[in-house]
N, C-alpha and C. Protein backbone atom coordinates (compact mmCIF):
# COMPACT_ATOMS: atom_id res chain seq x y z
N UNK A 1 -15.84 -37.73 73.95
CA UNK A 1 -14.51 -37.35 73.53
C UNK A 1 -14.48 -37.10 72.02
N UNK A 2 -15.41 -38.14 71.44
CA UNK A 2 -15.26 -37.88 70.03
C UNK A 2 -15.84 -36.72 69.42
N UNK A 3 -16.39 -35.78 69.94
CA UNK A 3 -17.25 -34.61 69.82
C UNK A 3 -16.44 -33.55 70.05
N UNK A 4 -15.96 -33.38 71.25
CA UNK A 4 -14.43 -32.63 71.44
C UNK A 4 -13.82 -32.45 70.23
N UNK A 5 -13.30 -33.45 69.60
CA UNK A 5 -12.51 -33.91 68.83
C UNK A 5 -12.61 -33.43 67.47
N UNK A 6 -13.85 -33.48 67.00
CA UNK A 6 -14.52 -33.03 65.92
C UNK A 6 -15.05 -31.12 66.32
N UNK A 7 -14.99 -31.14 67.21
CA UNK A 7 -15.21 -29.43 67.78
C UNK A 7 -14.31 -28.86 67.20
N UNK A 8 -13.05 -29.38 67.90
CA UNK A 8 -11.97 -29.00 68.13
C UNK A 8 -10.94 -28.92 66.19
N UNK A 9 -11.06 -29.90 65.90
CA UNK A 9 -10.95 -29.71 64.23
C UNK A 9 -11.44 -29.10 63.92
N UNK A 10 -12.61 -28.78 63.67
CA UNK A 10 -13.46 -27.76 63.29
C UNK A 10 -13.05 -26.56 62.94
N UNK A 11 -12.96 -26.52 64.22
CA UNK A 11 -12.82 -24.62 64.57
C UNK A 11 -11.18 -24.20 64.85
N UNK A 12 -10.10 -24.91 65.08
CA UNK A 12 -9.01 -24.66 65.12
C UNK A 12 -7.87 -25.36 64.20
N UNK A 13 -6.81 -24.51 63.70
CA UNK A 13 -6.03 -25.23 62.56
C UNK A 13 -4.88 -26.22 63.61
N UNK A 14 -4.54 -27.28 62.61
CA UNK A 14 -4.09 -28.84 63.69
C UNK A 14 -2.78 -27.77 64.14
N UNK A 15 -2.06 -28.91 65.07
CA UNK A 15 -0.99 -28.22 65.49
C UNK A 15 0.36 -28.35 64.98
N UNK A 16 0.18 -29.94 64.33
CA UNK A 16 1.10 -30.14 63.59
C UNK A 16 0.84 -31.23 62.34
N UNK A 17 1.50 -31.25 61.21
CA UNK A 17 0.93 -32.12 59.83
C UNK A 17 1.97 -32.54 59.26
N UNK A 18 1.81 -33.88 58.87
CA UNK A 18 2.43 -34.01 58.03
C UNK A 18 1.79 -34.97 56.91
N UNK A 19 2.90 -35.21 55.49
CA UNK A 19 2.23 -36.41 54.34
C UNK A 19 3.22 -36.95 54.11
N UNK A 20 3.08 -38.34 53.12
CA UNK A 20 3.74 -39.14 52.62
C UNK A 20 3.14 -39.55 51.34
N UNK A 21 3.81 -39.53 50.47
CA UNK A 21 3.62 -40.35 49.40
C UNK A 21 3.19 -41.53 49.21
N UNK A 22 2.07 -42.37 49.38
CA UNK A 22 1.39 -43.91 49.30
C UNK A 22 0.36 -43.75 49.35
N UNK A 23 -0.35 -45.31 47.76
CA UNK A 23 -1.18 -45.15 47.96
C UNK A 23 -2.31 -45.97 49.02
N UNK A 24 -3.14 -46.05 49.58
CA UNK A 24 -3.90 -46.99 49.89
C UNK A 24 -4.58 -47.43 49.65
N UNK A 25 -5.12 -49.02 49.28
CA UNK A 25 -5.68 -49.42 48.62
C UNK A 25 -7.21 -50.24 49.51
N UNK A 26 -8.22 -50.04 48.64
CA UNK A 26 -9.58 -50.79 49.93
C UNK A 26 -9.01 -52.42 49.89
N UNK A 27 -8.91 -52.93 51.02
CA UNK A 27 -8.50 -54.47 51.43
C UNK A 27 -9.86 -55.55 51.58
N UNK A 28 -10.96 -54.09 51.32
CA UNK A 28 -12.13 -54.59 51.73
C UNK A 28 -12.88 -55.48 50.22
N UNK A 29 -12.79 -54.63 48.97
CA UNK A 29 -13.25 -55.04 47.61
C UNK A 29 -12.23 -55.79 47.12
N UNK A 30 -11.31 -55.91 47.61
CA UNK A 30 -9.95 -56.34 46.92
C UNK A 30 -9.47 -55.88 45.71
N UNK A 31 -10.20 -55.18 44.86
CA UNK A 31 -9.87 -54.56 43.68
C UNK A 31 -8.13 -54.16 43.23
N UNK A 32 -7.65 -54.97 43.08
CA UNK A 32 -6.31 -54.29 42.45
C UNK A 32 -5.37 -55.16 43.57
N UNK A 33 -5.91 -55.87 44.32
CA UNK A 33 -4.69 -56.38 45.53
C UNK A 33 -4.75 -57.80 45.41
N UNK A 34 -3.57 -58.24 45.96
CA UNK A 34 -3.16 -59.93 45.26
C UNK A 34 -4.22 -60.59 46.57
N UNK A 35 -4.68 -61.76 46.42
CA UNK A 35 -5.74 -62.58 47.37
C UNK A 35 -4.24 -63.13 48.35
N UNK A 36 -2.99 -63.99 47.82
CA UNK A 36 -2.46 -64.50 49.12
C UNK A 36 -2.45 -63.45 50.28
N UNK A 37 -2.02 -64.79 51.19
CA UNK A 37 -1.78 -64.00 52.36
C UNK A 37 -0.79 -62.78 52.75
N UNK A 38 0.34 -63.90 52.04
CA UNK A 38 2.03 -63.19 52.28
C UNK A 38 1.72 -61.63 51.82
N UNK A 39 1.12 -61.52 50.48
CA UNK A 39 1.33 -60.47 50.14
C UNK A 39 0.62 -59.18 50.65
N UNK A 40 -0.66 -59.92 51.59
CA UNK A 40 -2.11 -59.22 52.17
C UNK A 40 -0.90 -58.54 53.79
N UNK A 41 -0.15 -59.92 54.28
CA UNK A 41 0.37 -59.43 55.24
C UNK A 41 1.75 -58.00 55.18
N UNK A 42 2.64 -58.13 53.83
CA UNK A 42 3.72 -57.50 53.45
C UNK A 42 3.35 -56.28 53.02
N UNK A 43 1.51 -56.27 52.50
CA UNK A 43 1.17 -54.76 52.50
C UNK A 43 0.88 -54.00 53.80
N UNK A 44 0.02 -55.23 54.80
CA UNK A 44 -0.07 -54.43 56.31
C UNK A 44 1.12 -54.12 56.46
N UNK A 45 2.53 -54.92 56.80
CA UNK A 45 3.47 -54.24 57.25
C UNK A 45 3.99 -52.82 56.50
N UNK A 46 3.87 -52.72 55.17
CA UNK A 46 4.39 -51.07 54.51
C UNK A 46 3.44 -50.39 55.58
N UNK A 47 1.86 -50.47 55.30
CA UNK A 47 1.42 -49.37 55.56
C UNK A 47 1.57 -48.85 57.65
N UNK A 48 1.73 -50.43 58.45
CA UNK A 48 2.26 -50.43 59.45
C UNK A 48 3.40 -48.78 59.86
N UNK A 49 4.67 -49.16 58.67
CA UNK A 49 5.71 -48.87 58.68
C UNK A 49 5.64 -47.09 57.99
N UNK A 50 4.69 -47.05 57.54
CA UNK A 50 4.02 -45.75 56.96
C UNK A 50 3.26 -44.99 58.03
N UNK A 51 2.31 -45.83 59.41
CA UNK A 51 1.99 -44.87 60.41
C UNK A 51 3.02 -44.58 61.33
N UNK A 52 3.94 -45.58 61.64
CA UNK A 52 5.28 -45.07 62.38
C UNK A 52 6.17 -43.69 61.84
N UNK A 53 6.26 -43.80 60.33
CA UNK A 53 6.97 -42.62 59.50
C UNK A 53 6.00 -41.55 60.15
N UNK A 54 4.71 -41.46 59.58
CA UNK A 54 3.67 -40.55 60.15
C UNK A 54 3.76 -39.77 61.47
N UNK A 55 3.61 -40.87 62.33
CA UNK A 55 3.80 -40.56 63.94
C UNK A 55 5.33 -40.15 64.50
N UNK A 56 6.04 -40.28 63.48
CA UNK A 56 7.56 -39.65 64.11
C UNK A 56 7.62 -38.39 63.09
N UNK A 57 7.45 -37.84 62.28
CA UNK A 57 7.15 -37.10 61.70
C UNK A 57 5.99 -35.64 62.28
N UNK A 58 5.18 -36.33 63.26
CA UNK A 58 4.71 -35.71 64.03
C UNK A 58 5.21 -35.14 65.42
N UNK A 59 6.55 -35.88 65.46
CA UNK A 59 6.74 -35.47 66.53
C UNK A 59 6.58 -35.11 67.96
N UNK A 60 5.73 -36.46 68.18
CA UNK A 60 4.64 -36.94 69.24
C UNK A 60 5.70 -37.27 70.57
N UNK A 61 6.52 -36.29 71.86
CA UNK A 61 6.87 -36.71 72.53
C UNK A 61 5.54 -36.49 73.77
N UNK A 62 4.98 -37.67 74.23
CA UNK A 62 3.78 -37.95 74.36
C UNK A 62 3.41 -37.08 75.59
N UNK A 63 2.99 -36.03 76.05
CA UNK A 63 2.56 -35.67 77.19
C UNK A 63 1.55 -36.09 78.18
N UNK A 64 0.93 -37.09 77.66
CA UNK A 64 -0.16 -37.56 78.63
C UNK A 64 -1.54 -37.40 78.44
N UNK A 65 -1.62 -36.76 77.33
CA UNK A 65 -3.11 -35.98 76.73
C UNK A 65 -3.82 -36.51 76.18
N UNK A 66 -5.01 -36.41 75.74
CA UNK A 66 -5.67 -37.20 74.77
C UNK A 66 -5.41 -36.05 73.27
N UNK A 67 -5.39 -36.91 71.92
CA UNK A 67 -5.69 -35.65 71.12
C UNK A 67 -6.47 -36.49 70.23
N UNK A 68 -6.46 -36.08 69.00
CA UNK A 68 -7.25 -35.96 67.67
C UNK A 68 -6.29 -35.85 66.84
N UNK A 69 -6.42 -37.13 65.99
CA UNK A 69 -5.68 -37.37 64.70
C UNK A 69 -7.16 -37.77 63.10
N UNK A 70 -6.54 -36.39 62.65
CA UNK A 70 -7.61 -37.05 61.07
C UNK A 70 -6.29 -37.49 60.16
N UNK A 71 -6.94 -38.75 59.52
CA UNK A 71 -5.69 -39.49 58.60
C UNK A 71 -6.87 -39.17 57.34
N UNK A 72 -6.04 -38.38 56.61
CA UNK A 72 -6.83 -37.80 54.97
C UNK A 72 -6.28 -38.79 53.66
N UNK A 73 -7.05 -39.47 53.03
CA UNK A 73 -6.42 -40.39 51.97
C UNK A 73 -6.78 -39.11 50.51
N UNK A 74 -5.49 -39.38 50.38
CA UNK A 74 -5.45 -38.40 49.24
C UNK A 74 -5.30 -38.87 47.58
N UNK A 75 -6.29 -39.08 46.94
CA UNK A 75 -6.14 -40.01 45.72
C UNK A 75 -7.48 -39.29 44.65
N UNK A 76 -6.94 -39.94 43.40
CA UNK A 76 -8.45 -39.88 42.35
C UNK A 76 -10.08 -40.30 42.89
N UNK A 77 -10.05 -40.92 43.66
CA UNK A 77 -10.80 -42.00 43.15
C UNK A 77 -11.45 -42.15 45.00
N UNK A 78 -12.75 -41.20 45.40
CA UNK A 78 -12.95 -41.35 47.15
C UNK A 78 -13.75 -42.98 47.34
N UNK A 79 -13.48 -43.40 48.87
CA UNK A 79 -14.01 -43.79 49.36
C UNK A 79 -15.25 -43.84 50.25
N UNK A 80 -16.19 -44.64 50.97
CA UNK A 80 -17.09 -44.04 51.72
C UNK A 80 -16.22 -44.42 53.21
N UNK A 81 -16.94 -43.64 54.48
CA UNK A 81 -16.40 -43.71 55.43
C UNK A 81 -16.24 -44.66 55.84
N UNK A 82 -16.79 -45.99 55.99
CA UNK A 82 -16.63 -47.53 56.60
C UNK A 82 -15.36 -47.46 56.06
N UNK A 83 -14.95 -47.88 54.76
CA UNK A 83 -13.81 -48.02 53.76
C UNK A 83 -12.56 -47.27 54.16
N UNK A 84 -12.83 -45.98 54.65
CA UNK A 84 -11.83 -45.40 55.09
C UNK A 84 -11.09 -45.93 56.23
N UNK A 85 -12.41 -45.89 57.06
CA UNK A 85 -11.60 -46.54 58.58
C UNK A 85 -10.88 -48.28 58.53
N UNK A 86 -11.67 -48.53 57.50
CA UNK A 86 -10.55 -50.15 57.66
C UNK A 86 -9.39 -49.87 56.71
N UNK A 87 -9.19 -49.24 55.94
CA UNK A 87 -7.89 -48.96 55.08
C UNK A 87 -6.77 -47.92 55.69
N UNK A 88 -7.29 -47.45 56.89
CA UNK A 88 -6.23 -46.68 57.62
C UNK A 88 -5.91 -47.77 58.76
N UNK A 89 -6.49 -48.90 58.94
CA UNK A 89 -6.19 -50.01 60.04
C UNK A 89 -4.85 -49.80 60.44
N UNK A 90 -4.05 -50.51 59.59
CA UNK A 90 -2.33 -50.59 60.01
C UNK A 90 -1.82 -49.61 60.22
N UNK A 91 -1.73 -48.25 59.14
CA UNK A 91 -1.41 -47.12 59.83
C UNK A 91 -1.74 -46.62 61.16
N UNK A 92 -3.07 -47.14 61.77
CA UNK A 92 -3.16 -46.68 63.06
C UNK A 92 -2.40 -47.20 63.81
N UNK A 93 -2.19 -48.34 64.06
CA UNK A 93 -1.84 -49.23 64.38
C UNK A 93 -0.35 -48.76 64.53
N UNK A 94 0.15 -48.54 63.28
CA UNK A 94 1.76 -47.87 63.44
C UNK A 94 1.80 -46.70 64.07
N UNK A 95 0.74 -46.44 63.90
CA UNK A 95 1.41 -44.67 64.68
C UNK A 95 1.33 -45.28 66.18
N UNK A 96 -0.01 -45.75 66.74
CA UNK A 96 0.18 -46.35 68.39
C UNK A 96 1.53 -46.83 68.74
N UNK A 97 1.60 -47.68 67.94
CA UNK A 97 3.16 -48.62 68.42
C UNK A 97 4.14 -47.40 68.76
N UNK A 98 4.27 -46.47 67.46
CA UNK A 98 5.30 -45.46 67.37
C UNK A 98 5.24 -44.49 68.75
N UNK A 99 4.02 -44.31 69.20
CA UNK A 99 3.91 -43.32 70.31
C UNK A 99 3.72 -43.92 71.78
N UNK A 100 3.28 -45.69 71.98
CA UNK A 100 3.52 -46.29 72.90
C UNK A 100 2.45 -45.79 74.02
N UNK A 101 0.97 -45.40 73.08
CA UNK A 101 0.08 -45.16 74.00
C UNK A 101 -1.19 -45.88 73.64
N UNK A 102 -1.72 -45.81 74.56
CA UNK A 102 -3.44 -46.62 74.61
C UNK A 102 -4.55 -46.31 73.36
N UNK A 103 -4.76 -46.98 72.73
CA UNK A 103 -5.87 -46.44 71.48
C UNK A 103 -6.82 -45.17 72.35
N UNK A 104 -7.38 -45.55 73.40
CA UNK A 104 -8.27 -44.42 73.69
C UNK A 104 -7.89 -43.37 73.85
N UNK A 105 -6.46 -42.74 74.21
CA UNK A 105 -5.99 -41.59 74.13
C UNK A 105 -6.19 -40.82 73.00
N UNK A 106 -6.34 -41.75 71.72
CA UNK A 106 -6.33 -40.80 70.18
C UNK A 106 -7.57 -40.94 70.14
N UNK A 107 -8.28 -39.64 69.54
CA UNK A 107 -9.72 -40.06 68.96
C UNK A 107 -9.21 -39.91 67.52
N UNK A 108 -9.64 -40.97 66.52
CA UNK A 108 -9.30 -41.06 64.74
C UNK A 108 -10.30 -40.63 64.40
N UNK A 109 -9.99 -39.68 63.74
CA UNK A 109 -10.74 -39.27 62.53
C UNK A 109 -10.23 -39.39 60.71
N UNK A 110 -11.38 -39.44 60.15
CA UNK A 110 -11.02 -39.78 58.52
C UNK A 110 -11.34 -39.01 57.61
N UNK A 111 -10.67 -38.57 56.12
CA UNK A 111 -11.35 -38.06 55.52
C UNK A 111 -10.66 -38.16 54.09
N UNK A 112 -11.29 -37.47 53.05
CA UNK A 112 -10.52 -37.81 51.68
C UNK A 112 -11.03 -36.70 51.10
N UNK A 113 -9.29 -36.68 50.33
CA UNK A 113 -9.21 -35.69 49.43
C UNK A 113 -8.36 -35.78 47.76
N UNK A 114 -9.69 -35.28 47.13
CA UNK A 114 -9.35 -35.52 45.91
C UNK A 114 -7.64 -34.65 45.14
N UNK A 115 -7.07 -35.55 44.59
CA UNK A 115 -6.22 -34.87 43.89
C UNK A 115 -5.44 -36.06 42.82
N UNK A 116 -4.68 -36.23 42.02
CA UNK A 116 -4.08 -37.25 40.89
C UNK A 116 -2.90 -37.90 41.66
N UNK A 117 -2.11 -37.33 42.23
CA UNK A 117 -0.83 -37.91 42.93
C UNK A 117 -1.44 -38.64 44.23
N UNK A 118 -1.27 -39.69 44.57
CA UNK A 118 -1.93 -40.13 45.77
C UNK A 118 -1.07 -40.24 47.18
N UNK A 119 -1.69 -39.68 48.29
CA UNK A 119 -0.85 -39.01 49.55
C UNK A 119 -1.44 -39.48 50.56
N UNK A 120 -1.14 -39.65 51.91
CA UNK A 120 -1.70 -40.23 53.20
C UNK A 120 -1.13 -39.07 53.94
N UNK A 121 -1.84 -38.01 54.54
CA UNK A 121 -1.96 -37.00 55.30
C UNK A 121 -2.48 -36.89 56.57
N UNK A 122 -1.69 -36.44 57.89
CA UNK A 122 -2.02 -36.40 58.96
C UNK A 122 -1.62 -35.40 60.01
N UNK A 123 -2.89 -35.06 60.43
CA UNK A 123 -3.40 -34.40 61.31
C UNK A 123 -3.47 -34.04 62.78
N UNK A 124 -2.62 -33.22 63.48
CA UNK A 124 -2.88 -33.51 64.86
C UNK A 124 -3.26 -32.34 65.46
N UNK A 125 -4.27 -32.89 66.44
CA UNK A 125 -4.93 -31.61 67.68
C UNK A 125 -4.60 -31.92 68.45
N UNK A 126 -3.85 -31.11 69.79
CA UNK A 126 -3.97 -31.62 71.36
C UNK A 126 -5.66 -31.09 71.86
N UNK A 127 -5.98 -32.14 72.75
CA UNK A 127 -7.31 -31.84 73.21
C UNK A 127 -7.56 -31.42 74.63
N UNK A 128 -6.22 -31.58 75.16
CA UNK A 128 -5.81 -31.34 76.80
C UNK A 128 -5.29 -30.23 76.91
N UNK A 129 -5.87 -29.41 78.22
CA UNK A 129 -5.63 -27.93 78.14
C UNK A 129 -3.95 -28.33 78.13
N UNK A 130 -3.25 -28.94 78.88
CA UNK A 130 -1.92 -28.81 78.73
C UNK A 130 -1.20 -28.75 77.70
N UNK A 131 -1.73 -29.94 76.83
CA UNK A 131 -0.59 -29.81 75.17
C UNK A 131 1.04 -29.94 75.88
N UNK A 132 1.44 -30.18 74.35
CA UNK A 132 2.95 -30.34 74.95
C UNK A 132 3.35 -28.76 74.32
N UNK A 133 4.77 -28.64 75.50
CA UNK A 133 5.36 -27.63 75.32
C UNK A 133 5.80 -27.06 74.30
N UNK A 134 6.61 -28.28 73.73
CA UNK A 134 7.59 -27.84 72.28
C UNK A 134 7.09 -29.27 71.11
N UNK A 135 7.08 -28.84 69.93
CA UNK A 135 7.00 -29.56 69.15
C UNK A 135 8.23 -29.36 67.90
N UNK A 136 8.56 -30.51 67.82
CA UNK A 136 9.82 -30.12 66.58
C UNK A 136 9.00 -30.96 65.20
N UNK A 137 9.02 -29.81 64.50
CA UNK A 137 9.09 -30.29 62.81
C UNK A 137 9.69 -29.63 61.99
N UNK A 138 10.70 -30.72 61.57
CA UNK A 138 11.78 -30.37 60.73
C UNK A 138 12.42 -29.68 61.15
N UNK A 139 13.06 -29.63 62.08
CA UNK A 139 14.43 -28.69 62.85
C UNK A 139 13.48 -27.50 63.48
N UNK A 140 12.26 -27.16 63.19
CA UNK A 140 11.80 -26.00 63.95
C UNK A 140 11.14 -26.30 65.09
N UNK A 141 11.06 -25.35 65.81
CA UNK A 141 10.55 -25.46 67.15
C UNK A 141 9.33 -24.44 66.80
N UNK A 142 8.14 -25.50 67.47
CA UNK A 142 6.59 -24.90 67.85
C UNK A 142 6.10 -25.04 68.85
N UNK A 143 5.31 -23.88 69.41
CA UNK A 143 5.03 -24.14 70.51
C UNK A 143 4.80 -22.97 71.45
């Protein structure tokens, strides 16, 4: 599936995108982030509350499909890929909750992109010949 997935990015532009303004920080070096807990937990919940924004923003009324989501960290300063995938943790996490489906339905993908303003950008492919019918972003209809 995960090959699909990466095919399928590849060679076709997503179907629908969106960003947000935040930055994310590695939880892994701790560099720049407070050691308690409270505050380790009050950042999972923003960024939690940042894949839900994400995933409704996408406009995910769920058809049953599997797709492909790349979450792009957009900042000065890249990460390597391990780093990526644990610093998008909660955001995944929020977008599932938000869409009320099984992790294996999404295949995640990661990636980073340099720029000064720092952004969390996301990506969606349907991977099922069906796809959904209509997609709304921002008052428009796609599809």
């Amino acid at each position: 599936m995960k090959a699909l997935a990466m095919a399928r990015v590849a060679t076709h532009e997503a179907h629908v995108e969106t960003s947000a303004r935040y930055e994310l920080r590695n939880s892994l070096t701790g560099r720049g982030l407070s050691v308690s807990r409270g505050a380790r937990n009050a950042r999972r919940g923003r960024e939690r509350k940042l894949g839900r924004l994400l995933a409704r923003d996408l406009a995910c009324a769920w058809p049953g499909g599997a797709c492909a989501v790349v979450l792009t960290r957009v900042s000065p300063r890249p990460f390597d890929g391990h780093n990526l995938e644990a610093i998008f943790g909660a955001v995944r996490d929020g977008m599932v909750q938000q869409w009320g489906v099984e992790g294996d339905d999404v295949v995640w993908l990661y990636d980073w992109r340099k720029a000064l303003t720092p952004r969390v950008e996301a990506r969606l492919w349907w991977l099922s010949a069906a796809g959904p019918f209509r997609i709304q972003v921002a008052g428009v209809g796609l599809g």
